[in-house]
Protein backbone atom coordinates (compact mmCIF):
# COMPACT_ATOMS: atom_id res chain seq x y z
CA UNK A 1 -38.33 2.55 -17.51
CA UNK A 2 -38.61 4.55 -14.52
CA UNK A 3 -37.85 8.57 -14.07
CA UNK A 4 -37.31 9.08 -10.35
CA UNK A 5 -36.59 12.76 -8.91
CA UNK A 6 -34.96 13.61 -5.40
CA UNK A 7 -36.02 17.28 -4.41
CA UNK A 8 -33.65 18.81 -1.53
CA UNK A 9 -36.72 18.34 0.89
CA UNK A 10 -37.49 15.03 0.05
CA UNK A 11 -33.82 13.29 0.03
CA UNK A 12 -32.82 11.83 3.52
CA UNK A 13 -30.62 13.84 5.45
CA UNK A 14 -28.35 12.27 8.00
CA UNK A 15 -26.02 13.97 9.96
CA UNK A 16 -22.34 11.96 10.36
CA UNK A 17 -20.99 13.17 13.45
CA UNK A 18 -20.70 16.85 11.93
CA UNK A 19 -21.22 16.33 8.12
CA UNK A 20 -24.65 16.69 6.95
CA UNK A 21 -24.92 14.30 4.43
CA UNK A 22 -27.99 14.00 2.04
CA UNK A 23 -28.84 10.87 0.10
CA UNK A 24 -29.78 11.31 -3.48
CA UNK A 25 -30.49 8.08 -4.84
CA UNK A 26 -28.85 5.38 -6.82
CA UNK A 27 -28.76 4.65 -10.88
CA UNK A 28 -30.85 1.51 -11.65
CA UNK A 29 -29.44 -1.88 -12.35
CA UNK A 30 -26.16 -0.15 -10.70
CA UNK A 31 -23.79 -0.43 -7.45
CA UNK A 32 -23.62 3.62 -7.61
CA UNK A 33 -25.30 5.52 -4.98
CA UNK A 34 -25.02 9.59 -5.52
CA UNK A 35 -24.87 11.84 -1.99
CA UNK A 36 -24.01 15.47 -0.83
CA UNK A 37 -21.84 15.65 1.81
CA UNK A 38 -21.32 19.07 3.65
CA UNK A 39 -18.60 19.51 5.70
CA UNK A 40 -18.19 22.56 8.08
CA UNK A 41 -14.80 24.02 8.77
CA UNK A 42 -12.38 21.36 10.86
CA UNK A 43 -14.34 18.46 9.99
CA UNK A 44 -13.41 15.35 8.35
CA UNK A 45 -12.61 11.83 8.91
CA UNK A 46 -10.45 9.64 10.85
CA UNK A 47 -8.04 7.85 8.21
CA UNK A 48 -9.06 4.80 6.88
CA UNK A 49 -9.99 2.29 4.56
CA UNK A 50 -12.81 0.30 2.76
CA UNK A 51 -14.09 -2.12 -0.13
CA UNK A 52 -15.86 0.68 -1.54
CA UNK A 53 -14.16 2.91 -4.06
CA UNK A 54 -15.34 6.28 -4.04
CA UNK A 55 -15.47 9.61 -5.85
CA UNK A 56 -15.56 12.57 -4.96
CA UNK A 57 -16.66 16.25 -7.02
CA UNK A 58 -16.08 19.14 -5.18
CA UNK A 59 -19.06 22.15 -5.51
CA UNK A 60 -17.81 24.71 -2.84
CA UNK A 61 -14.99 25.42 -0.71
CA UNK A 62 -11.79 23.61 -0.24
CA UNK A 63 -11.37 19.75 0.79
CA UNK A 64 -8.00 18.66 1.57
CA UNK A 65 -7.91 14.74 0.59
CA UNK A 66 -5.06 12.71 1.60
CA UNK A 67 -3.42 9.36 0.83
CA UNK A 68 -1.88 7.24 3.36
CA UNK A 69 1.11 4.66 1.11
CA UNK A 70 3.46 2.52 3.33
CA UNK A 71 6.15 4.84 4.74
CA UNK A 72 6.78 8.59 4.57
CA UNK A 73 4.49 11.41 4.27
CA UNK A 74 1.02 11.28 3.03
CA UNK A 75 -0.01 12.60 -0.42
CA UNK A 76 -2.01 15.53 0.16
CA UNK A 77 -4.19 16.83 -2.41
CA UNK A 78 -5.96 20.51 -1.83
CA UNK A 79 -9.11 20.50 -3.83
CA UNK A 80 -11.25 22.88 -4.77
CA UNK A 81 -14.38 23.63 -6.65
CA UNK A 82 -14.42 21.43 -9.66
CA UNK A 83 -11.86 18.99 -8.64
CA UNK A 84 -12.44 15.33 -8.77
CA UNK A 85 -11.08 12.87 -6.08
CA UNK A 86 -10.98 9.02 -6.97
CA UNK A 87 -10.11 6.81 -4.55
CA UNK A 88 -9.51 2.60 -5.16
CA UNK A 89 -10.88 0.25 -2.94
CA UNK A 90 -9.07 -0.22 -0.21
CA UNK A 91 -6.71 2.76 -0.40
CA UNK A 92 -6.15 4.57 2.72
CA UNK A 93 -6.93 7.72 3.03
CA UNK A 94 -9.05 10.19 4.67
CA UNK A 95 -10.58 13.68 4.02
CA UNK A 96 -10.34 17.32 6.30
CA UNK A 97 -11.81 20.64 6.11
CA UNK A 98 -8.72 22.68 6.92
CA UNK A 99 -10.50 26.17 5.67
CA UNK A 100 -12.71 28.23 7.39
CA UNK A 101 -15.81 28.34 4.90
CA UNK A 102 -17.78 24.99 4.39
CA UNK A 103 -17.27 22.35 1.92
CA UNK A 104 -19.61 21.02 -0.53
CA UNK A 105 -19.47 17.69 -2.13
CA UNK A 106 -20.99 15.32 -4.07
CA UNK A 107 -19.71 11.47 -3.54
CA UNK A 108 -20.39 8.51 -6.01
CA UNK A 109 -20.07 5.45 -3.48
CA UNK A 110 -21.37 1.87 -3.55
CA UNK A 111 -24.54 0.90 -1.03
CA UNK A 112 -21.86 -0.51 1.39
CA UNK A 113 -21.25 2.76 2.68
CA UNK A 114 -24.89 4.34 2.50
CA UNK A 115 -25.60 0.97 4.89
CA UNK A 116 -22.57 2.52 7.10
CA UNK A 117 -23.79 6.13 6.69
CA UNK A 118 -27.58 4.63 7.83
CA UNK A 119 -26.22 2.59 11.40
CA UNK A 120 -24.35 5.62 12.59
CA UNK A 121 -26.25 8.59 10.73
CA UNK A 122 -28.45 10.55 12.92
CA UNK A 123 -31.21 12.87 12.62
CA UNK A 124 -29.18 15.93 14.18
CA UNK A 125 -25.62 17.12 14.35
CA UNK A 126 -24.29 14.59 17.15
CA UNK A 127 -22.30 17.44 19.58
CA UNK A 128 -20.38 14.61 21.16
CA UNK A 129 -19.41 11.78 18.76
CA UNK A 130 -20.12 7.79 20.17
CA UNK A 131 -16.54 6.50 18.90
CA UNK A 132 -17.88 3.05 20.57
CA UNK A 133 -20.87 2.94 18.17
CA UNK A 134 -19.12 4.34 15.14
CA UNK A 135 -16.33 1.82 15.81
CA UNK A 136 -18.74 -1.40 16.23
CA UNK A 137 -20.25 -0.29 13.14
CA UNK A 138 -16.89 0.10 11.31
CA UNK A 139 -16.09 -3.72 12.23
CA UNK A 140 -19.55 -4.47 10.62
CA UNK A 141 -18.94 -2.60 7.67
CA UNK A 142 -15.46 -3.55 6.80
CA UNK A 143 -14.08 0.20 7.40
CA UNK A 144 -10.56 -0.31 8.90
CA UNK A 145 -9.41 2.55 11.32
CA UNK A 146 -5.59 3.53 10.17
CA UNK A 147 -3.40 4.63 12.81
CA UNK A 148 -3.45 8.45 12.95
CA UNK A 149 -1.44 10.13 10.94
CA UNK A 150 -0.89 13.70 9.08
């Protein structure tokens, strides 16, 4: 059996265009991958969509989650410290830090996204985002860019 342990300073810390995002580890004999995401006031993602299914646990602040069905408004979802967020495979959606303070999260994902988070992850916040690189490696993850909406 083996006992691993991830201390803050010796997890890998990536930074996704703005969110720092720290990876934790996975659970043996498991697709489950554990990471922290931060996300600092009006950050977020694009919406989209993926294989992976993913959940999220909020620690601090206030994440606003929504989900993208065919026609009408999103559903929005405000969620705050101690909410959980599950999202299917393939369900659109996308995340946004509307507030002003910073957003804490943990997010249970499969190693299809680490893989994504790795090819466009860098080691400091990226001030000007490369949507051409981000994009490629989108295509080569499976992550399908939604049309903008909200």
């Amino acid at each position: 059996m083996n006992f691993n342990v991830t201390t803050p300073e010796a997890a890998q810390t990536l930074w996704v265009v703005a969110d720092r995002i720290r990876l934790l580890g996975g659970i043996a004999d498991s697709s489950l991958e554990l990471i922290e995401v931060e996300v600092p006031p009006g950050s977020g993602t694009p919406p989209h969509s993926h294989a992976s299914p993913e959940l999220f646990y909020v620690l601090e602040g206030t994440l606003t989650v929504r989900h993208f069905g065919t026609g009408g408004p999103p559903e929005v979802t405000v969620a705050g410290p101690g909410t959980s967020v599950r999202i299917g495979p393939r369900a659109p959606h996308n995340y946004s830090n509307d507030s002003g303070r910073p957003v804490r999260m943990l997010v249970l994902v499969e190693p299809s996204m680490i893989a994504f988070f790795r090819d466009i992850g860098t080691v400091e916040p990226q001030a000007q985002p490369d949507f051409a690189r981000i994009g490629a490696a989108m295509q080569r993850h499976g992550i399908e860019a939604l049309p903008a909406a909200a």
